[in-house]
N, C-alpha and C. Protein backbone atom coordinates (compact mmCIF):
# COMPACT_ATOMS: atom_id res chain seq x y z
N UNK A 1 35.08 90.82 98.70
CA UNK A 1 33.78 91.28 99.13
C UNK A 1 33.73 91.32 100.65
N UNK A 2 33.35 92.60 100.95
CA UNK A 2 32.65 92.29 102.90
C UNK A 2 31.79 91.24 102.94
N UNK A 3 32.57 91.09 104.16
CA UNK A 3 31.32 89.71 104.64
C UNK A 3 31.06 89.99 106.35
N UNK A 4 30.11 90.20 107.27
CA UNK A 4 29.92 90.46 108.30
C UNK A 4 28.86 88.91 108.58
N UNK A 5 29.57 88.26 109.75
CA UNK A 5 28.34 87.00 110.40
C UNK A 5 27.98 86.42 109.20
N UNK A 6 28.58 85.82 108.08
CA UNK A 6 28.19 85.38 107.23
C UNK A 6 27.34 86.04 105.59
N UNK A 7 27.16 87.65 106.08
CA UNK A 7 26.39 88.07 105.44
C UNK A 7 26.89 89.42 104.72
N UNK A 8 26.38 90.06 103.39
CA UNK A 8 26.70 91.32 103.13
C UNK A 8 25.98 91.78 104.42
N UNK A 9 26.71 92.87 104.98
CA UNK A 9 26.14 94.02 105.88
C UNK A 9 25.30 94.97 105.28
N UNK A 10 24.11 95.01 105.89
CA UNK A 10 22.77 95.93 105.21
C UNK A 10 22.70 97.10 105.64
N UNK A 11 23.12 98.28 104.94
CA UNK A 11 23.40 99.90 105.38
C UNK A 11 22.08 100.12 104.88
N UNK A 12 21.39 101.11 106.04
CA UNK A 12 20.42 102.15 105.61
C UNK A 12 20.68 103.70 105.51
N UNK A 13 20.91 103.98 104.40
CA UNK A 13 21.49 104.58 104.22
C UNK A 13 20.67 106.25 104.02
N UNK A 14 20.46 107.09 105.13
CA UNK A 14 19.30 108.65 104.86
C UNK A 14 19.96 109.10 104.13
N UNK A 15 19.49 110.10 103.33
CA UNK A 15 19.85 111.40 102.64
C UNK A 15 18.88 112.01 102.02
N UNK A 16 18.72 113.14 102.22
CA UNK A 16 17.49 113.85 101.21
C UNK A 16 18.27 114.38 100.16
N UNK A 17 19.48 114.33 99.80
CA UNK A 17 19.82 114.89 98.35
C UNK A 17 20.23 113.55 97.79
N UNK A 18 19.30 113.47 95.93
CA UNK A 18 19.24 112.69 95.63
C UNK A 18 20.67 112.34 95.23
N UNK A 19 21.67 112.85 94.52
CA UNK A 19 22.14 112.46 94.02
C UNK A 19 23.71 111.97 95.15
N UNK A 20 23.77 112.74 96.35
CA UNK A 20 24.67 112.28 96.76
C UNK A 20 23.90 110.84 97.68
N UNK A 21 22.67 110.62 97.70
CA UNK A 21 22.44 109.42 97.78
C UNK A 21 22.65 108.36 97.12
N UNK A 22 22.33 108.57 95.90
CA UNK A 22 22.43 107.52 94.47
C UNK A 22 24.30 106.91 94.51
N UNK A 23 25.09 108.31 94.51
CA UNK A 23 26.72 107.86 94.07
C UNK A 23 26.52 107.08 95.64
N UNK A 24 26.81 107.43 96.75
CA UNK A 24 26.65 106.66 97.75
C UNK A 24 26.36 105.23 97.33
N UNK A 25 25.79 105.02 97.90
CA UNK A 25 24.77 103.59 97.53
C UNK A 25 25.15 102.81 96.66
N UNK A 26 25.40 103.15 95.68
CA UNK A 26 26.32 102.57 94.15
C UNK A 26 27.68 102.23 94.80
N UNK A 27 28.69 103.14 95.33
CA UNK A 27 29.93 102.76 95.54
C UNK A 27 29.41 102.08 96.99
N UNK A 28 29.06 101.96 98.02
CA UNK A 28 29.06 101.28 98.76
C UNK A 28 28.69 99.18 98.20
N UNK A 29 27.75 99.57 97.33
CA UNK A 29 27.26 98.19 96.81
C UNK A 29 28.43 97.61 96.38
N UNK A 30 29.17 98.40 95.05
CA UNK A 30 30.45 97.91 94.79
C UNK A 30 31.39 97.74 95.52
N UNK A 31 31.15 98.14 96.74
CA UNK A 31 32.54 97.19 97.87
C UNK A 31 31.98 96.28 98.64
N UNK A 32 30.61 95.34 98.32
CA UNK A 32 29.95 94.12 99.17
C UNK A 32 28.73 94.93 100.02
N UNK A 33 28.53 96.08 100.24
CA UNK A 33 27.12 96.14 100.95
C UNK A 33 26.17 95.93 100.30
N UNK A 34 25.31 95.36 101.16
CA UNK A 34 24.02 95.78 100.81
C UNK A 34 23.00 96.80 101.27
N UNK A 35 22.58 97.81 100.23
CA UNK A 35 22.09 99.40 100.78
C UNK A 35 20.56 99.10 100.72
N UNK A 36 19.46 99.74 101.80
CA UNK A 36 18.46 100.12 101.86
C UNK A 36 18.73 101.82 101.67
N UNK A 37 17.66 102.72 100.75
CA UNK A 37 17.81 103.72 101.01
C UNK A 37 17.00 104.41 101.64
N UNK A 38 16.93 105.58 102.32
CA UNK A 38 15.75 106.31 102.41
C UNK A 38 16.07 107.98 102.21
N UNK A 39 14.74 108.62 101.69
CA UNK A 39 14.83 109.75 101.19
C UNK A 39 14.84 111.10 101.95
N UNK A 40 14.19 110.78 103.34
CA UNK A 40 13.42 111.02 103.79
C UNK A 40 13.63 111.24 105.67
N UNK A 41 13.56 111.65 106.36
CA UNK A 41 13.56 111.25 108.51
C UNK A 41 12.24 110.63 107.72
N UNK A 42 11.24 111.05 107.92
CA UNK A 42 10.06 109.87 107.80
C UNK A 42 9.84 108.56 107.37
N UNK A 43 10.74 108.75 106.07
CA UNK A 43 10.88 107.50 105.04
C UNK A 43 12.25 106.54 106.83
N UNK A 44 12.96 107.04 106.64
CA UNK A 44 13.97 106.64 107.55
C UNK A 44 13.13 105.84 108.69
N UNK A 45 12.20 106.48 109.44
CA UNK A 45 11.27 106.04 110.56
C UNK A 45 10.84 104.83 110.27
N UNK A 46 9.90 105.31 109.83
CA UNK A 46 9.04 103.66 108.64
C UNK A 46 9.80 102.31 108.55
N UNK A 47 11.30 102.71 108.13
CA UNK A 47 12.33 101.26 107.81
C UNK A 47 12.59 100.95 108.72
N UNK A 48 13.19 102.22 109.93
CA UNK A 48 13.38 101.35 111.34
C UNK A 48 12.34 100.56 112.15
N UNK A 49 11.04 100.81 112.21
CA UNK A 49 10.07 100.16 112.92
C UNK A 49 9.61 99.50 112.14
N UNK A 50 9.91 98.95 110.84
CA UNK A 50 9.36 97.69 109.96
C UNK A 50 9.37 96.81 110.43
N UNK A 51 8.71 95.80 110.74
CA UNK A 51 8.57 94.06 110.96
C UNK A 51 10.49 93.72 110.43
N UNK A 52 10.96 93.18 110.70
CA UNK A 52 12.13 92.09 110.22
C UNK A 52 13.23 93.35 110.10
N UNK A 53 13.50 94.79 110.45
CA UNK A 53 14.13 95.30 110.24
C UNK A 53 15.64 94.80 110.69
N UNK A 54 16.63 95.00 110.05
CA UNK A 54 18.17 93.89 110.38
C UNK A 54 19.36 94.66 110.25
N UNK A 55 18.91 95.89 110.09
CA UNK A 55 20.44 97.27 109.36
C UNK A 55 21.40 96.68 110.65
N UNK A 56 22.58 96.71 109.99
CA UNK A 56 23.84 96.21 110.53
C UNK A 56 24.74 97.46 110.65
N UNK A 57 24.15 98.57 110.21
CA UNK A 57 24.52 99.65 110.19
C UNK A 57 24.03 100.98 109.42
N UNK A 58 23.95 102.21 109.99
CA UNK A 58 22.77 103.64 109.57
C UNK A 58 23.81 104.47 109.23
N UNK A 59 23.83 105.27 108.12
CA UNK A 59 24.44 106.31 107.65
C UNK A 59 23.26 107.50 107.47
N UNK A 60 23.37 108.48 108.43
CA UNK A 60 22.37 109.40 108.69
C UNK A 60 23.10 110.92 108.46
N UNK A 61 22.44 111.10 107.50
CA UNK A 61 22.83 112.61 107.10
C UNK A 61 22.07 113.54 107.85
N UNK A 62 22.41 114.57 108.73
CA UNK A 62 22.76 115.19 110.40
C UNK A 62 21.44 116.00 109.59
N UNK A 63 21.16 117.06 108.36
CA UNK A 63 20.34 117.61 108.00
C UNK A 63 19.65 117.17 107.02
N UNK A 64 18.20 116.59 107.56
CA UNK A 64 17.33 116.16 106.31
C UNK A 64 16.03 117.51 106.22
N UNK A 65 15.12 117.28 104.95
CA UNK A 65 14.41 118.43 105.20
C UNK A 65 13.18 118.07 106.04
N UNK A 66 12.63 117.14 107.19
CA UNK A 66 12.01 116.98 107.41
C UNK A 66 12.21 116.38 109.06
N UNK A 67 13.88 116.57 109.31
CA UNK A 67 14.09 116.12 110.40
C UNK A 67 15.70 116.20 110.62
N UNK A 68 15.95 115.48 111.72
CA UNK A 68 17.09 115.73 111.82
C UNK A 68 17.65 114.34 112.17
N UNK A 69 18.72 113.91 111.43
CA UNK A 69 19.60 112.80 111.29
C UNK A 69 19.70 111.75 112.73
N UNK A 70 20.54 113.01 113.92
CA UNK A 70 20.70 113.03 115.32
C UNK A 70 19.11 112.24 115.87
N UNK A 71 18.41 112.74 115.39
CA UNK A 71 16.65 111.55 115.94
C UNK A 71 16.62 110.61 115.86
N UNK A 72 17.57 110.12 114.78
CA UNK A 72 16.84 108.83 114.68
C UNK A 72 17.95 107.72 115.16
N UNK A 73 18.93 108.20 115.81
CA UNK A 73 19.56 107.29 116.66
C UNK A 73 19.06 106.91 117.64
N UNK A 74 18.05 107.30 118.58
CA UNK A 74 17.44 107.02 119.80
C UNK A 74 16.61 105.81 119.27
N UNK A 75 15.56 105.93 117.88
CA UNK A 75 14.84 104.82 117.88
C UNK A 75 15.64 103.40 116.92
N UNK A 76 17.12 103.84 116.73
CA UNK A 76 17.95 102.82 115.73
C UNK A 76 18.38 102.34 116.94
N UNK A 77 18.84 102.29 117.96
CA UNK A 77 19.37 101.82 118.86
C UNK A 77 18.30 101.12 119.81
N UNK A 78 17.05 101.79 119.94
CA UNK A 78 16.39 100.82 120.83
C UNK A 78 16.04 99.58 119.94
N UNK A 79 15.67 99.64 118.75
CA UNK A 79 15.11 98.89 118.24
C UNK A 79 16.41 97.88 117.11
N UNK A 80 17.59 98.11 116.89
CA UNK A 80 18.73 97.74 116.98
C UNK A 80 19.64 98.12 117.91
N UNK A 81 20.28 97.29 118.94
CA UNK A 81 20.91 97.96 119.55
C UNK A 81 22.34 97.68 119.06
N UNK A 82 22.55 96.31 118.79
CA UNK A 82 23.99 95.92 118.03
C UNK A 82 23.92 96.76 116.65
N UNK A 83 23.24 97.54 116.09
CA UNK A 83 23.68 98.79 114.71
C UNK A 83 24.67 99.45 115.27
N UNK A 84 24.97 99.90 114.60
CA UNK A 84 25.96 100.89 114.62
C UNK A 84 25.78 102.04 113.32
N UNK A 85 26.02 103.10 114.05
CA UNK A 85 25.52 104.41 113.70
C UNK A 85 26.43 105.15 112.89
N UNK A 86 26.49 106.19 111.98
CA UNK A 86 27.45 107.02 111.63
C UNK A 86 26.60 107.86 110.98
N UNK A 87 26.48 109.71 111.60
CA UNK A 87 26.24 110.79 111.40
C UNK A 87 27.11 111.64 110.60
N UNK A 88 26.27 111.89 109.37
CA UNK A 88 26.86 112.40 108.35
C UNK A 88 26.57 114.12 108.52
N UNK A 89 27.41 115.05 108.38
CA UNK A 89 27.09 116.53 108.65
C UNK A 89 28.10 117.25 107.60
N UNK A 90 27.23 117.87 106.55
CA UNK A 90 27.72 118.81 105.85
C UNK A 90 28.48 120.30 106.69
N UNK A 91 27.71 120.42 107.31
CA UNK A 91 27.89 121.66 107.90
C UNK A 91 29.00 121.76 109.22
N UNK A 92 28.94 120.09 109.78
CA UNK A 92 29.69 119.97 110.88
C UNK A 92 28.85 120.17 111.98
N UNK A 93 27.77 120.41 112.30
CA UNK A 93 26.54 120.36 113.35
C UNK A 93 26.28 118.91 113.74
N UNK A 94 26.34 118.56 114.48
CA UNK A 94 26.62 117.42 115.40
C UNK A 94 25.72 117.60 116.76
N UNK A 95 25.03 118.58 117.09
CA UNK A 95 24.32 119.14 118.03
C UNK A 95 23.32 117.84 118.08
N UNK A 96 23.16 116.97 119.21
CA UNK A 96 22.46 115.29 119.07
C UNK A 96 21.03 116.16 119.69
N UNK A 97 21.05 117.07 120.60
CA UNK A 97 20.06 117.41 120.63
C UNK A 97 19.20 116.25 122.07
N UNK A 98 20.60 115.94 122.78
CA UNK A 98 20.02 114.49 123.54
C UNK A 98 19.68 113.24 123.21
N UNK A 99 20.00 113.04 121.73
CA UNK A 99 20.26 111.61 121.41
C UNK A 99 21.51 111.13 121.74
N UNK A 100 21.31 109.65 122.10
CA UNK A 100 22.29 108.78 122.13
C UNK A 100 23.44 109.26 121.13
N UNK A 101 24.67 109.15 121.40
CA UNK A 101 25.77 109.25 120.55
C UNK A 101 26.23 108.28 119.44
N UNK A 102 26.26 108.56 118.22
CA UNK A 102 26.87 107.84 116.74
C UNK A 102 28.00 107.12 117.66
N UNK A 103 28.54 106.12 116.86
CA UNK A 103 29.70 105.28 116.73
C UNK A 103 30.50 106.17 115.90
N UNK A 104 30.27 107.06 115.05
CA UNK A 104 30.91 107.77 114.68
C UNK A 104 30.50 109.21 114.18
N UNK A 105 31.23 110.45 114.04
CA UNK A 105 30.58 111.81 113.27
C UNK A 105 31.45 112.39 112.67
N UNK A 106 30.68 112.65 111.14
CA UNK A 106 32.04 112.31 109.88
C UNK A 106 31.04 113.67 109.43
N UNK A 107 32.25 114.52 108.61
CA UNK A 107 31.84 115.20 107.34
C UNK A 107 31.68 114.56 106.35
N UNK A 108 30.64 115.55 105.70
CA UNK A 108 29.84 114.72 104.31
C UNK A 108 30.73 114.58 103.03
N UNK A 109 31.77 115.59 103.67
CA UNK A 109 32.66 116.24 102.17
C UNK A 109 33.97 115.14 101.96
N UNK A 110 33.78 114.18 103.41
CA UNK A 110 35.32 113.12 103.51
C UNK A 110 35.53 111.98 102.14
N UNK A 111 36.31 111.77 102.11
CA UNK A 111 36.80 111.21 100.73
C UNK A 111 35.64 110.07 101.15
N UNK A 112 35.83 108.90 99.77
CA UNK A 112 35.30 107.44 100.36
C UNK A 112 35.96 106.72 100.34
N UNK A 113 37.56 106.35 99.91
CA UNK A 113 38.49 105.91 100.90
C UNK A 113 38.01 105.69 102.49
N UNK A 114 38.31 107.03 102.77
CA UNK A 114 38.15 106.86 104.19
C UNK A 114 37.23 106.88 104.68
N UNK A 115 35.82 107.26 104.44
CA UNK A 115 34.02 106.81 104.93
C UNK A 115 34.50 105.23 104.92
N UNK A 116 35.35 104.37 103.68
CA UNK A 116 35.08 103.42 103.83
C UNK A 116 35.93 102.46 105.02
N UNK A 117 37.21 103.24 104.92
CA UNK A 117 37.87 102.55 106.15
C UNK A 117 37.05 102.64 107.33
N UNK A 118 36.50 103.85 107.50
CA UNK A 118 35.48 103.84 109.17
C UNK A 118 34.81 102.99 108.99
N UNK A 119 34.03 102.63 107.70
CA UNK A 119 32.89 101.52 108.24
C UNK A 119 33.16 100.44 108.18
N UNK A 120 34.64 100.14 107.60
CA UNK A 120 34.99 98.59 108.20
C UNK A 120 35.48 98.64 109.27
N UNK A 121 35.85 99.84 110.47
CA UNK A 121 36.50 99.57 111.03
C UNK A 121 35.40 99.26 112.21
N UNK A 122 34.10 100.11 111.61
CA UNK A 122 33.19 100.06 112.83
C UNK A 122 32.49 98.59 112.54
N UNK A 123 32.38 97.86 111.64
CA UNK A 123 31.76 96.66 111.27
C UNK A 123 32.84 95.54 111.70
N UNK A 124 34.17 95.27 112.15
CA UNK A 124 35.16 95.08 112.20
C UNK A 124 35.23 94.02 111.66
């Protein structure tokens, strides 16, 4: 099992398509995370400025229908600054748009092998 500082590491994990949210989330749990999801940039907003918010790390899919992935690194970082980020892009659009830069920017289509090697490597 991952263990980060004593703890499963808590991914918040965006996506507005349900189902590549759901397999997500499921295989991440089964290798020791622990997933918050959100559906939503709005839903996403809300979790970051929650009272006690603690994500140890954001998996932000680059196109949501209500926003854009790249946003919400500016307020994950002020308000976590030790998170660490990883921008998910179907399309390969990476355009931050003047946000702060991901720790990492991955296609959506990459195996999970290797999504998963990056995020241990970025959780180290």
């Amino acid at each position: 099992m991952l263990k980060t500082a004593g703890h499963r590491p808590l991914v918040l994990l965006v996506d507005d398509d349900e189902a590549s949210r759901l397999v997500l989330a499921a295989l991440l749990e089964d290798e020791g995370f622990e997933v918050d999801v959100a559906a939503s940039f709005a839903e996403a907003g809300r979790k970051l400025a929650a009272a006690g918010a603690r994500y140890d790390l954001a998996l932000l899919d680059q196109n949501l229908g209500d926003g854009r992935g790249a946003a919400l690194l500016g307020p994950l970082r002020a308000r976590l600054p030790g998170a660490k980020a990883v921008l998910l892009s179907g399309s390969g659009d990476e355009d931050l748009g003047g946000a702060p830069a991901p720790d990492a920017a991955l296609l959506k289509g990459l195996g999970f092998p290797e999504l998963l090697a990056q995020l241990r490597r970025l959780l180290g």
